[in-house]
PDB file of N, CA and C in Angstrom:
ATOM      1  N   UNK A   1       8.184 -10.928  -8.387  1.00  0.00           N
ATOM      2  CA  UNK A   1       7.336  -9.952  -7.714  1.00  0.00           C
ATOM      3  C   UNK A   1       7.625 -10.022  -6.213  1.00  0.00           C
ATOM      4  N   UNK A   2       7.527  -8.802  -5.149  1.00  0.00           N
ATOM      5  CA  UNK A   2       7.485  -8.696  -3.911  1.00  0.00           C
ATOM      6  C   UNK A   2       6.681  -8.199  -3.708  1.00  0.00           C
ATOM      7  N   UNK A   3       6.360  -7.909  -2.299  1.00  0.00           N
ATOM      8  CA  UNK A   3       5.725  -7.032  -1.464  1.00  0.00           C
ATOM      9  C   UNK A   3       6.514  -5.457  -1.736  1.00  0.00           C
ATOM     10  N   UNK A   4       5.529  -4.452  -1.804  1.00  0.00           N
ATOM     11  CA  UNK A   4       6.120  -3.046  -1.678  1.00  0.00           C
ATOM     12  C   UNK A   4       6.559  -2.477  -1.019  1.00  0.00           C
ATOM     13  N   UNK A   5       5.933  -3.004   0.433  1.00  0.00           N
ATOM     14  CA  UNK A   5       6.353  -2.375   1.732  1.00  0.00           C
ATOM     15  C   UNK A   5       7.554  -3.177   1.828  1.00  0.00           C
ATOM     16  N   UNK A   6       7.430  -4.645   2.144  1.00  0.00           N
ATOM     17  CA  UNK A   6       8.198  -5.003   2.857  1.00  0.00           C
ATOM     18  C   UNK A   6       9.197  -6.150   2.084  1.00  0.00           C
ATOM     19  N   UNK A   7       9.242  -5.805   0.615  1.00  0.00           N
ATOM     20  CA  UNK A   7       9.986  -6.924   0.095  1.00  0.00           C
ATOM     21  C   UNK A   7      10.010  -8.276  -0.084  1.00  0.00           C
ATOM     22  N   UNK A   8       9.022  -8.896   0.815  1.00  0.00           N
ATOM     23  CA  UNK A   8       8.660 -10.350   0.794  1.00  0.00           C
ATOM     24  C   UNK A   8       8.653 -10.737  -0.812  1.00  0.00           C
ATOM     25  N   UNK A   9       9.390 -11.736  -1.085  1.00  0.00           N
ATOM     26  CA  UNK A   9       8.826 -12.225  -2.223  1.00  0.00           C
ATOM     27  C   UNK A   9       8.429 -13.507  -2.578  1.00  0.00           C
ATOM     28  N   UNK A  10       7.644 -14.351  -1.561  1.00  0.00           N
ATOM     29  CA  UNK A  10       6.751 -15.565  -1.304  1.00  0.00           C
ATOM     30  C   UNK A  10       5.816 -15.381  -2.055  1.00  0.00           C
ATOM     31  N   UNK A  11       5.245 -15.671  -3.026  1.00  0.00           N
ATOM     32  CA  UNK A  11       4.433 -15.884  -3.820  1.00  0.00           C
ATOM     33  C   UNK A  11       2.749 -16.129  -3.352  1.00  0.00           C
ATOM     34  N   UNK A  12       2.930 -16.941  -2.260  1.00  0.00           N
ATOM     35  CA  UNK A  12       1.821 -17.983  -1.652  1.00  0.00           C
ATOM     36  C   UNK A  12       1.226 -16.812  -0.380  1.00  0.00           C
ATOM     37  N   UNK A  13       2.245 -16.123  -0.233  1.00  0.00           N
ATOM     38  CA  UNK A  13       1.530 -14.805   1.135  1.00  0.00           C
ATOM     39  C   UNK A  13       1.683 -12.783   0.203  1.00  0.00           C
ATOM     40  N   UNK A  14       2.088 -13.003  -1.421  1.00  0.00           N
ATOM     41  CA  UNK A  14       0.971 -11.985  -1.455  1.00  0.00           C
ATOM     42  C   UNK A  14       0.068 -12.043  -2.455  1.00  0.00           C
ATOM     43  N   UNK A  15      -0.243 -10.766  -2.286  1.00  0.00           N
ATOM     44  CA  UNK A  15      -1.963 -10.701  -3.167  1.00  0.00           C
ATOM     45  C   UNK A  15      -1.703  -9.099  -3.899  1.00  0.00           C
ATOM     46  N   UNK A  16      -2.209  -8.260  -5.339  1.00  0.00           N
ATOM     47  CA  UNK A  16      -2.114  -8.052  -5.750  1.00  0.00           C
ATOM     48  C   UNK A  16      -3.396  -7.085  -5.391  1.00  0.00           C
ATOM     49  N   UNK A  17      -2.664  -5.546  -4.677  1.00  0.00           N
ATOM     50  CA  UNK A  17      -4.160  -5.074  -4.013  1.00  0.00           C
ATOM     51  C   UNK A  17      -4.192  -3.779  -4.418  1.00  0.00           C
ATOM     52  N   UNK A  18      -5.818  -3.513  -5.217  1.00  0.00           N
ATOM     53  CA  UNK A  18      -5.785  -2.350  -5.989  1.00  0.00           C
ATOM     54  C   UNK A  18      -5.684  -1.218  -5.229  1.00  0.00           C
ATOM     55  N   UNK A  19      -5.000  -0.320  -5.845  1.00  0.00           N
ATOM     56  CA  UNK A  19      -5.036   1.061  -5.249  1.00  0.00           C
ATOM     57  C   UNK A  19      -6.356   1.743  -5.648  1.00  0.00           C
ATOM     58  N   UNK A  20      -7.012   2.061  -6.670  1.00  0.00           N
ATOM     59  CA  UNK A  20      -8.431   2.590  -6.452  1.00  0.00           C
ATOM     60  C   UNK A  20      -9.632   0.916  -6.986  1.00  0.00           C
ATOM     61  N   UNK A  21     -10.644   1.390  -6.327  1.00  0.00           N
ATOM     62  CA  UNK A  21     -11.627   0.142  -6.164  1.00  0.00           C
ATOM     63  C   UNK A  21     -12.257   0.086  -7.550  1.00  0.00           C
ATOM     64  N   UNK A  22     -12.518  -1.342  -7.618  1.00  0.00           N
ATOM     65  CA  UNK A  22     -12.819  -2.179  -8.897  1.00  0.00           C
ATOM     66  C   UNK A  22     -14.212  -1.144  -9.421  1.00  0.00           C
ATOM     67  N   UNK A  23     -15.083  -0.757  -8.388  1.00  0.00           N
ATOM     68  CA  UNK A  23     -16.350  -0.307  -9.029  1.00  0.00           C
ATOM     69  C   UNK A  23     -16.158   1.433  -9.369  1.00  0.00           C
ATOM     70  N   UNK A  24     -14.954   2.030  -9.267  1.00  0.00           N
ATOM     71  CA  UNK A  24     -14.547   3.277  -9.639  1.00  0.00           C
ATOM     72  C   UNK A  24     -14.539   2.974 -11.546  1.00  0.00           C
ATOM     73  N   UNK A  25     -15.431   3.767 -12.109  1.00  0.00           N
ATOM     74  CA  UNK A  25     -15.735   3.379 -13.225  1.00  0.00           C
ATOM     75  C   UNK A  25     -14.231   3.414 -14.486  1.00  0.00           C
ATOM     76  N   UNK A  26     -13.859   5.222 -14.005  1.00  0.00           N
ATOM     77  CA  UNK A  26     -12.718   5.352 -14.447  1.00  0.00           C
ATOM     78  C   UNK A  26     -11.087   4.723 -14.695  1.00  0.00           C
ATOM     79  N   UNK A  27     -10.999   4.869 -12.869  1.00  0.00           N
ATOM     80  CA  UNK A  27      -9.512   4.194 -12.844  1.00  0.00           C
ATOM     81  C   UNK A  27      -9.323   3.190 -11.930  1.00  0.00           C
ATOM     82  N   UNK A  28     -10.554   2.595 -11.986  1.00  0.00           N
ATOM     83  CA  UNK A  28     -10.748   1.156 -10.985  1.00  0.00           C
ATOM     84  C   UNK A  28     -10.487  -0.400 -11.910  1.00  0.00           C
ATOM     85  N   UNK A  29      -9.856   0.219 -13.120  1.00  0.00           N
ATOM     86  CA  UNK A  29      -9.299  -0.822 -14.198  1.00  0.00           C
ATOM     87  C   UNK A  29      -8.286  -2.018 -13.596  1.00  0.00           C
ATOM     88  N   UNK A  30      -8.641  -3.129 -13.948  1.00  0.00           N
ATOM     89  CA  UNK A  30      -7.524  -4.174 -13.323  1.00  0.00           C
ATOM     90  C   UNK A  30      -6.520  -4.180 -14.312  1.00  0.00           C
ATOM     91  N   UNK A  31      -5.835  -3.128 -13.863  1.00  0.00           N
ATOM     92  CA  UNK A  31      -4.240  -2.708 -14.772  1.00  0.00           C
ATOM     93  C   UNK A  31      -3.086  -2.593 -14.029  1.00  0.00           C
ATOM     94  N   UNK A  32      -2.118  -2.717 -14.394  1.00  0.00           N
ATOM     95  CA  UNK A  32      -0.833  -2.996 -13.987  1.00  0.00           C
ATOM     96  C   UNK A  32      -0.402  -1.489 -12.808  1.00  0.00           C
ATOM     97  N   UNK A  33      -1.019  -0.557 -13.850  1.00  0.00           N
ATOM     98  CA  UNK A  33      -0.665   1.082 -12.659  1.00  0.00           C
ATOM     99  C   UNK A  33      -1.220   1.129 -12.017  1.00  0.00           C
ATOM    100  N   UNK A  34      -2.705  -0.066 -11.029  1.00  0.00           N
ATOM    101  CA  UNK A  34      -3.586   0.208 -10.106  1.00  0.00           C
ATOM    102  C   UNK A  34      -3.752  -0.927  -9.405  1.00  0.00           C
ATOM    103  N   UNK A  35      -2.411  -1.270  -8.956  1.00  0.00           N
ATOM    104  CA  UNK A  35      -2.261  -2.360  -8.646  1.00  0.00           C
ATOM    105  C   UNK A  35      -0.845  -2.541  -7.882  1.00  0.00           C
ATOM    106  N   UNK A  36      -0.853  -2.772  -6.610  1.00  0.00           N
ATOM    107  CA  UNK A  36       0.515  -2.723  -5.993  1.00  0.00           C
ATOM    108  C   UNK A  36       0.847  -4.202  -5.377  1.00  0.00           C
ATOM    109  N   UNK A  37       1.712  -5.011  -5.329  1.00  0.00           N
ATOM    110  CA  UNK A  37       1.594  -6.367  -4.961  1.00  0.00           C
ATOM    111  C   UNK A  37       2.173  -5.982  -3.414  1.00  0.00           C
ATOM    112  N   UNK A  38       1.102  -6.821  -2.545  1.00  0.00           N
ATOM    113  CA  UNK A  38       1.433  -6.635  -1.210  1.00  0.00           C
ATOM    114  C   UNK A  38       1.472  -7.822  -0.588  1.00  0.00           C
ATOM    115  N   UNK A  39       1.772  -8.290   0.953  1.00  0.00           N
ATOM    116  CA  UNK A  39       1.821  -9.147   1.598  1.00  0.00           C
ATOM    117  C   UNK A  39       0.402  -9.069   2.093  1.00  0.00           C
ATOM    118  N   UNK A  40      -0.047 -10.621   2.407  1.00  0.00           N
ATOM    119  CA  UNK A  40      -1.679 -10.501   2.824  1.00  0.00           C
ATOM    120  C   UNK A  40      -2.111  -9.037   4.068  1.00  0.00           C
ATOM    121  N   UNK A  41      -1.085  -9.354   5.273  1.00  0.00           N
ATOM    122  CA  UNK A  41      -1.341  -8.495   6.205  1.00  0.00           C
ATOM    123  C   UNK A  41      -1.258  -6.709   5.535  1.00  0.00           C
ATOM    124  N   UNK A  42      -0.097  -6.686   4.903  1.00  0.00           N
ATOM    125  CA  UNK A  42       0.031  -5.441   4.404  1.00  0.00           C
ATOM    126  C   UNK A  42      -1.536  -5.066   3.622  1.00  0.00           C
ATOM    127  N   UNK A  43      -1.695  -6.053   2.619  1.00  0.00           N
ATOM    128  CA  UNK A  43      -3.313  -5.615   2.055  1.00  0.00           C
ATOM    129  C   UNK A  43      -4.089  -5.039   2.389  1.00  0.00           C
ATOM    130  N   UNK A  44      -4.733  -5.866   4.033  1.00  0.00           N
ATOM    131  CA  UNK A  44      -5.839  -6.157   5.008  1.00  0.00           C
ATOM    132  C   UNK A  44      -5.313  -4.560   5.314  1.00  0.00           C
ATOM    133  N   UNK A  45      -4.231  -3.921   5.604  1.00  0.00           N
ATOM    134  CA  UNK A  45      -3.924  -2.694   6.306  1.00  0.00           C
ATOM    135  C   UNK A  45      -4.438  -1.442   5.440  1.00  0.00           C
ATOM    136  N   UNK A  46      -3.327  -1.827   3.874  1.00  0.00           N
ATOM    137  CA  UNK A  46      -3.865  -0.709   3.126  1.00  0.00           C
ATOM    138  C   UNK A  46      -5.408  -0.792   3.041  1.00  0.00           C
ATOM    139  N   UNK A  47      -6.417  -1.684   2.584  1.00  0.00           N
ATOM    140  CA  UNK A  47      -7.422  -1.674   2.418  1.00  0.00           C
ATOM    141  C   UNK A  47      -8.717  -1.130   3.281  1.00  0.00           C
ATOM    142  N   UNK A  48      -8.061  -1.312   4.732  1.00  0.00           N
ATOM    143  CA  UNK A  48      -8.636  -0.650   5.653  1.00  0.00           C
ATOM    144  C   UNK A  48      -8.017   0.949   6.579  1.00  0.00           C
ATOM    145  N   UNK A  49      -7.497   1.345   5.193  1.00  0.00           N
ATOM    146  CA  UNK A  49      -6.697   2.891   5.515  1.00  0.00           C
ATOM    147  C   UNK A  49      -5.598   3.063   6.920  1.00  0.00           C
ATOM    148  N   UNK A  50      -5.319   1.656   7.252  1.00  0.00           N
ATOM    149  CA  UNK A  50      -4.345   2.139   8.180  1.00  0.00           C
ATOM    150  C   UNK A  50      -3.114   1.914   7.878  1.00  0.00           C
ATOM    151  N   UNK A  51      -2.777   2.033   6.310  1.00  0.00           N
ATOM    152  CA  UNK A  51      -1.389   2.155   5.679  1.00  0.00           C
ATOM    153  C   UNK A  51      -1.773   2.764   4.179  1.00  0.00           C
ATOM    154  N   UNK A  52      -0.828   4.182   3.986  1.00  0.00           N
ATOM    155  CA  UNK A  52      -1.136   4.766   2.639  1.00  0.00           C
ATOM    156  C   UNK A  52       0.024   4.743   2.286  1.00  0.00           C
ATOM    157  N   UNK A  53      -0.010   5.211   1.112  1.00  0.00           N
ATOM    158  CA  UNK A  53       1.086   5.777   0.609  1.00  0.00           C
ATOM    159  C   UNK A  53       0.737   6.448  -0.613  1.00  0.00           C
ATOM    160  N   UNK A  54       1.820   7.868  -0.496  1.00  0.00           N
ATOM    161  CA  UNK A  54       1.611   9.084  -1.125  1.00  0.00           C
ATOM    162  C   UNK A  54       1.996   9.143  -2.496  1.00  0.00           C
ATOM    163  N   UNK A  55       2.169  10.008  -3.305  1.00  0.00           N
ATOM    164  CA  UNK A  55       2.055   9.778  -4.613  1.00  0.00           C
ATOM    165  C   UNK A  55       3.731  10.022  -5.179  1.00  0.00           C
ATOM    166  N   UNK A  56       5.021  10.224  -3.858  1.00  0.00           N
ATOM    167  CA  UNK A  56       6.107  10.174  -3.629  1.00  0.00           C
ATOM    168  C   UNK A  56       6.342   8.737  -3.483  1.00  0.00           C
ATOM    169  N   UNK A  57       5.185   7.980  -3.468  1.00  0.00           N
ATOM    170  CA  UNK A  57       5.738   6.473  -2.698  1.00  0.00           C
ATOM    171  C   UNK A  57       5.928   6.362  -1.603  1.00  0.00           C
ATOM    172  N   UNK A  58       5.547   7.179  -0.733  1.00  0.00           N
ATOM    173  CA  UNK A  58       5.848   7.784   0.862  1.00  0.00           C
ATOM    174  C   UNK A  58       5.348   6.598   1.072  1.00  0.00           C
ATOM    175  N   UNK A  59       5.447   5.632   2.208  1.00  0.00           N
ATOM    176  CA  UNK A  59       4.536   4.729   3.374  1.00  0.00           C
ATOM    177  C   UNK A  59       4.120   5.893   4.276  1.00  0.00           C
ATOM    178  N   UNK A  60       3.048   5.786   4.730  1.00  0.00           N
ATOM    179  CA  UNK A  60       2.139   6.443   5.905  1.00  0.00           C
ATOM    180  C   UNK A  60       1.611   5.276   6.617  1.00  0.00           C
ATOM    181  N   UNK A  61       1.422   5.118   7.590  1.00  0.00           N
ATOM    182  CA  UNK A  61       1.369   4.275   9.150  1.00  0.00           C
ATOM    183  C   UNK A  61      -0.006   5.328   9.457  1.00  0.00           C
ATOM    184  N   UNK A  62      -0.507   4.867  10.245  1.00  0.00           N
ATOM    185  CA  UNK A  62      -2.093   5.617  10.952  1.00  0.00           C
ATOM    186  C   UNK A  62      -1.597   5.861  11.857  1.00  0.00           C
ATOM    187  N   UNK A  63      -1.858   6.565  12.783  1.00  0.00           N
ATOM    188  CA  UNK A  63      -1.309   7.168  14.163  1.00  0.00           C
ATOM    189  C   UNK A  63      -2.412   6.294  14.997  1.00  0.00           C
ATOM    190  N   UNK A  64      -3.625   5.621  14.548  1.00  0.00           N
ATOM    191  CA  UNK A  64      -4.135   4.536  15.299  1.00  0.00           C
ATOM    192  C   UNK A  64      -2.878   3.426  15.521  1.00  0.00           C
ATOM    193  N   UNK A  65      -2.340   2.619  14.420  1.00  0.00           N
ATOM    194  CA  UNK A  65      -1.260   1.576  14.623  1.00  0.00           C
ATOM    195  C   UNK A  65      -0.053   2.069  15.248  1.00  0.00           C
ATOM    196  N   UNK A  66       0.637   3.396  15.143  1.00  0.00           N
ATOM    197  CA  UNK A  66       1.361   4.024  15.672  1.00  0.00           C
ATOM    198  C   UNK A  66       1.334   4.245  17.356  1.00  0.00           C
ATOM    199  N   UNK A  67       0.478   4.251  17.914  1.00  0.00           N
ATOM    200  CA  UNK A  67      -0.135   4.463  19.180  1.00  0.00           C
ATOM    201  C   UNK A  67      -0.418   3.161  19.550  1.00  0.00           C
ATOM    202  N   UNK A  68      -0.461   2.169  19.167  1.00  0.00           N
ATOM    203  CA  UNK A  68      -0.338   0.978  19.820  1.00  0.00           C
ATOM    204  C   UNK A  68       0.628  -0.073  19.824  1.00  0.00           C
ATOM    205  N   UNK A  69       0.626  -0.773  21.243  1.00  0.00           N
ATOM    206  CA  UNK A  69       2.015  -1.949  21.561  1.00  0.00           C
ATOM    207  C   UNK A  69       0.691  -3.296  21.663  1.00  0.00           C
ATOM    208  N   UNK A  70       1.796  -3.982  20.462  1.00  0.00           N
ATOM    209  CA  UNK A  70       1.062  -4.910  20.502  1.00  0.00           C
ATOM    210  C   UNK A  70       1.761  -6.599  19.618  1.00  0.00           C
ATOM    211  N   UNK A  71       2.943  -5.985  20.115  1.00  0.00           N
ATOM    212  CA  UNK A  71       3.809  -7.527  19.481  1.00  0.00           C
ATOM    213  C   UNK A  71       4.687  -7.455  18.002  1.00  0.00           C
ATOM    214  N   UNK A  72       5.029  -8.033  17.661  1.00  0.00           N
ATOM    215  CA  UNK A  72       6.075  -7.721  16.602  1.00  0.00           C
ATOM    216  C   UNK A  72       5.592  -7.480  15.145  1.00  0.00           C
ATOM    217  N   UNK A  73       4.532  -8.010  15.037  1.00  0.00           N
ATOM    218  CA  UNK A  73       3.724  -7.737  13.830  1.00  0.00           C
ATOM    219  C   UNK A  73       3.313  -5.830  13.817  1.00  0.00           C
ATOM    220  N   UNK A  74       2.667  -5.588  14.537  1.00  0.00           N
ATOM    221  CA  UNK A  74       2.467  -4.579  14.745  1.00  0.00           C
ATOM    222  C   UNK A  74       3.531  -3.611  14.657  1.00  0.00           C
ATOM    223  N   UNK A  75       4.699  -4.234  15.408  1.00  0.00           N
ATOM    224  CA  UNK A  75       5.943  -2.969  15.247  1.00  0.00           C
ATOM    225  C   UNK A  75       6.515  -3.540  13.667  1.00  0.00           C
ATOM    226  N   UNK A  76       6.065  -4.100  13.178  1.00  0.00           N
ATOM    227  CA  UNK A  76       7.002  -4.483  11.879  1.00  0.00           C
ATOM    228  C   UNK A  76       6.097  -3.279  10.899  1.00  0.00           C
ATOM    229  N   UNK A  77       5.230  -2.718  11.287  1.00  0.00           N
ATOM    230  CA  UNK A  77       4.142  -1.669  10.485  1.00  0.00           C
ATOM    231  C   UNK A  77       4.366  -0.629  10.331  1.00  0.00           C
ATOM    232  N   UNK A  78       5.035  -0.492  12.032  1.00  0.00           N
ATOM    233  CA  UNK A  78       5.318   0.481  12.394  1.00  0.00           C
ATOM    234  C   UNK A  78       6.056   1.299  11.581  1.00  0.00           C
ATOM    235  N   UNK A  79       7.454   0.599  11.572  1.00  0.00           N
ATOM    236  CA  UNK A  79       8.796   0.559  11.045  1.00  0.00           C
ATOM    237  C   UNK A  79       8.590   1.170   9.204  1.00  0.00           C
ATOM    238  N   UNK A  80       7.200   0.815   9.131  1.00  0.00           N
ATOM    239  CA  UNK A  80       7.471   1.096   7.734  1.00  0.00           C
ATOM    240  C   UNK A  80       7.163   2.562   7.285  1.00  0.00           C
ATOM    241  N   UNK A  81       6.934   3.438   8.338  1.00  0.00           N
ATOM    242  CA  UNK A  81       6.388   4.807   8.430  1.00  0.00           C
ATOM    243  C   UNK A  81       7.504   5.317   7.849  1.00  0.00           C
ATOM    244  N   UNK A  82       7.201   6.286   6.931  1.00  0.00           N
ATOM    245  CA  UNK A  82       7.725   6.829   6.027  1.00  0.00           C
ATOM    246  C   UNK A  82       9.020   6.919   5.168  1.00  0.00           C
ATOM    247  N   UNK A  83       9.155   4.829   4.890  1.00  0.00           N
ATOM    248  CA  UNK A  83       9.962   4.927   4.500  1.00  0.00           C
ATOM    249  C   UNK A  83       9.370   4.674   2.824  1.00  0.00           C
ATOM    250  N   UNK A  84       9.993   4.380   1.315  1.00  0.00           N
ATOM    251  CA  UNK A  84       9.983   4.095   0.283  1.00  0.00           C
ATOM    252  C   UNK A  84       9.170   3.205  -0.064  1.00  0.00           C
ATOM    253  N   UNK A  85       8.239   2.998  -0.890  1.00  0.00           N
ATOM    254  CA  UNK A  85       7.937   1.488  -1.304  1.00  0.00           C
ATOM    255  C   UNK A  85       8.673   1.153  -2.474  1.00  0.00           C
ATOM    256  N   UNK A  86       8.885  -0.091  -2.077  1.00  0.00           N
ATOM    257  CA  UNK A  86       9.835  -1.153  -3.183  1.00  0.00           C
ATOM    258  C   UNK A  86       9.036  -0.810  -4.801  1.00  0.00           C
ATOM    259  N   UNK A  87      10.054  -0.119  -5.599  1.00  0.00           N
ATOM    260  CA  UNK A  87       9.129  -0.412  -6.623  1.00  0.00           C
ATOM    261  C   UNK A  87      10.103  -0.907  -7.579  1.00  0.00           C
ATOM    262  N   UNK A  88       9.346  -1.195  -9.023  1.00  0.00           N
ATOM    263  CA  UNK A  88       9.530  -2.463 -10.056  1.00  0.00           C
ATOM    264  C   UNK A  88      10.426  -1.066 -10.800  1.00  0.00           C
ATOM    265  N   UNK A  89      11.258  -2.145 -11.349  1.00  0.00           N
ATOM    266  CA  UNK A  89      12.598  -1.735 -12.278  1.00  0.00           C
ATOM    267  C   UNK A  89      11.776  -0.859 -13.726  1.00  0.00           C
ATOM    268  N   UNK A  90      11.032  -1.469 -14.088  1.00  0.00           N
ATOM    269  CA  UNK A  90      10.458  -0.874 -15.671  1.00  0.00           C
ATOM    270  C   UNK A  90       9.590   0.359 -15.031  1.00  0.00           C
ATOM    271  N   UNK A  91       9.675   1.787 -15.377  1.00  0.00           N
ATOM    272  CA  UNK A  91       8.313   2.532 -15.366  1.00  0.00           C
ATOM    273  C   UNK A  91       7.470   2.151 -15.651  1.00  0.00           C
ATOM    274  N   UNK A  92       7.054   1.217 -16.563  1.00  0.00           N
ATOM    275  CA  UNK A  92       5.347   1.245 -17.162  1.00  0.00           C
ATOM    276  C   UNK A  92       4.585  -0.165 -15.675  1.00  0.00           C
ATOM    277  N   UNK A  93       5.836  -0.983 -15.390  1.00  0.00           N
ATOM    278  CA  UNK A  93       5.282  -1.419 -13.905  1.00  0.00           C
ATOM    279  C   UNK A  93       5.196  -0.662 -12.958  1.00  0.00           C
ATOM    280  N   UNK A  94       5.292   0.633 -12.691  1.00  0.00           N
ATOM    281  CA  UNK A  94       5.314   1.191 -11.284  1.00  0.00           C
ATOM    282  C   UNK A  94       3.433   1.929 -10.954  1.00  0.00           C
ATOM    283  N   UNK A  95       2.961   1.773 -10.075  1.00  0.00           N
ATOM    284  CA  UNK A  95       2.016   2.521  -9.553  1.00  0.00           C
ATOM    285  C   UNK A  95       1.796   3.656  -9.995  1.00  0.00           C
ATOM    286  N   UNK A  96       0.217   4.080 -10.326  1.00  0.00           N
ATOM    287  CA  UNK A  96      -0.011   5.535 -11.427  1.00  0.00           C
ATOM    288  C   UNK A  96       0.081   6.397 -10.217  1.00  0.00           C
ATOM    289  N   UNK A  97       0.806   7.702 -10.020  1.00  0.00           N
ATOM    290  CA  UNK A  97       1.154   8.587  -9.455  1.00  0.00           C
ATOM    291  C   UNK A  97      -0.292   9.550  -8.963  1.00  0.00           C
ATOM    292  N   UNK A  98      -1.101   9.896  -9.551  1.00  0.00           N
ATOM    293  CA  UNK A  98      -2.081  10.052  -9.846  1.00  0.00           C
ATOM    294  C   UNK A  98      -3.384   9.343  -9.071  1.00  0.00           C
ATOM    295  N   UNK A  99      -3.107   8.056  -9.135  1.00  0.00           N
ATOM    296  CA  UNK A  99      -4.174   7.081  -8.081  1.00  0.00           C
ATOM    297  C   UNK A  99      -3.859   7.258  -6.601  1.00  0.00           C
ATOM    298  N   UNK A 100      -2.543   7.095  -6.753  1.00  0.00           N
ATOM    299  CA  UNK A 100      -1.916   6.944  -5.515  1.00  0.00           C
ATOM    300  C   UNK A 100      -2.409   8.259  -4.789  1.00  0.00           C
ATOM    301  N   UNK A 101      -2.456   9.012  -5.411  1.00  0.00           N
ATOM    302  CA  UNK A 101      -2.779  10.344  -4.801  1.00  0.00           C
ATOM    303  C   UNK A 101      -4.142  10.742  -4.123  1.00  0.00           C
ATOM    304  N   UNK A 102      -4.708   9.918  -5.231  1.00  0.00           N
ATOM    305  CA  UNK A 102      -6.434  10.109  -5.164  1.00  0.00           C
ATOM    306  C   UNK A 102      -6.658   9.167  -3.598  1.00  0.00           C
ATOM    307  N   UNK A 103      -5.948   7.841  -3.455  1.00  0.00           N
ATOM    308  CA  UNK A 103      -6.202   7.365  -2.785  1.00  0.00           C
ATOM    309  C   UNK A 103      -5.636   7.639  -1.698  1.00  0.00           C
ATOM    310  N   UNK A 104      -4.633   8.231  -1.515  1.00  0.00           N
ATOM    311  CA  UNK A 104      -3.814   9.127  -0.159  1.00  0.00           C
ATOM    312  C   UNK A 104      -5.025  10.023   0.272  1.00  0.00           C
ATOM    313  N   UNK A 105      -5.592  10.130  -0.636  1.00  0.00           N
ATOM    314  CA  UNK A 105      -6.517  11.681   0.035  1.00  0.00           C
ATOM    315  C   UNK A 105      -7.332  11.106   0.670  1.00  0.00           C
ATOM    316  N   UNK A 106      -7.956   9.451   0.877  1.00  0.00           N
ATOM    317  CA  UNK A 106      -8.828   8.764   1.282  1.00  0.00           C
ATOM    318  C   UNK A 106      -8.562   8.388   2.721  1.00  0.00           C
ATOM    319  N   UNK A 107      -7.014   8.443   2.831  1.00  0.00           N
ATOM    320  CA  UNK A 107      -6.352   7.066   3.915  1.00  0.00           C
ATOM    321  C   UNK A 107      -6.543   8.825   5.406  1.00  0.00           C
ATOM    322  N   UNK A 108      -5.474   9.823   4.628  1.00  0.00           N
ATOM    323  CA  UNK A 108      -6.202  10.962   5.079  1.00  0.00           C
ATOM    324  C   UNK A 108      -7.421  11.702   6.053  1.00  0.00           C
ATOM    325  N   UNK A 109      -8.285  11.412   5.181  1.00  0.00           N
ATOM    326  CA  UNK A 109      -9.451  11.739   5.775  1.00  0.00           C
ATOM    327  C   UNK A 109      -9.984  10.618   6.931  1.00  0.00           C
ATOM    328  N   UNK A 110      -9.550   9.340   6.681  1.00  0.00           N
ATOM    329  CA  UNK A 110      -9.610   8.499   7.772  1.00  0.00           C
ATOM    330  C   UNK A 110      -8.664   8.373   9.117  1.00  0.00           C
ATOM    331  N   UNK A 111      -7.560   8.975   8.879  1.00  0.00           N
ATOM    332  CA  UNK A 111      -7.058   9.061  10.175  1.00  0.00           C
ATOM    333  C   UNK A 111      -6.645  10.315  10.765  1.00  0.00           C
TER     334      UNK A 111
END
């Protein structure tokens, strides 16, 4: 397993961060399509809408993180604006197209 964004594949720095939330009755299932493995920082980002990604797999960056200088972490975020996320070799591992979407429409309305 890696990170999506950024390929890391340290075990010990990622975490396994749902794309729609646990208390979404429907598709808040702890299942393999709602579920993207990320690096801790990457998580903390998607989770707080200042990193989406579209139902292309697009990365989206916030034009909040975009608009700020603030050391290499920050530009390493940057960098990831609209490029691909890493995804898993089997279809039935890849992210539901569908969530991703639902949840793009979220990251959206927040920035």
């Amino acid at each position: 397993m890696r990170c999506a964004l950024s390929g890391l594949r340290e075990p010990v720095l990622l975490d396994a961060a749902h794309i729609i939330e646990d208390k979404h009755e429907q598709l808040g299932q702890p299942v393999v399509q709602n579920g993207i493995p990320l690096a801790k920082t990457h998580h903390a980002a998607f989770d707080a809408h200042l990193i989406g990604i579209d139902a292309d797999f697009r990365i989206h960056v916030s034009r909040r993180i975009l608009e700020q200088k603030d050391g290499p972490t920050l530009e390493a975020l940057k960098r990831l604006h609209s490029n691909r996320i890493h995804l898993p070799s089997r279809g039935k591992d890849r992210p539901d197209q569908d969530r991703l979407a639902m949840r793009f429409e979220q990251f959206k309305q927040r920035t």
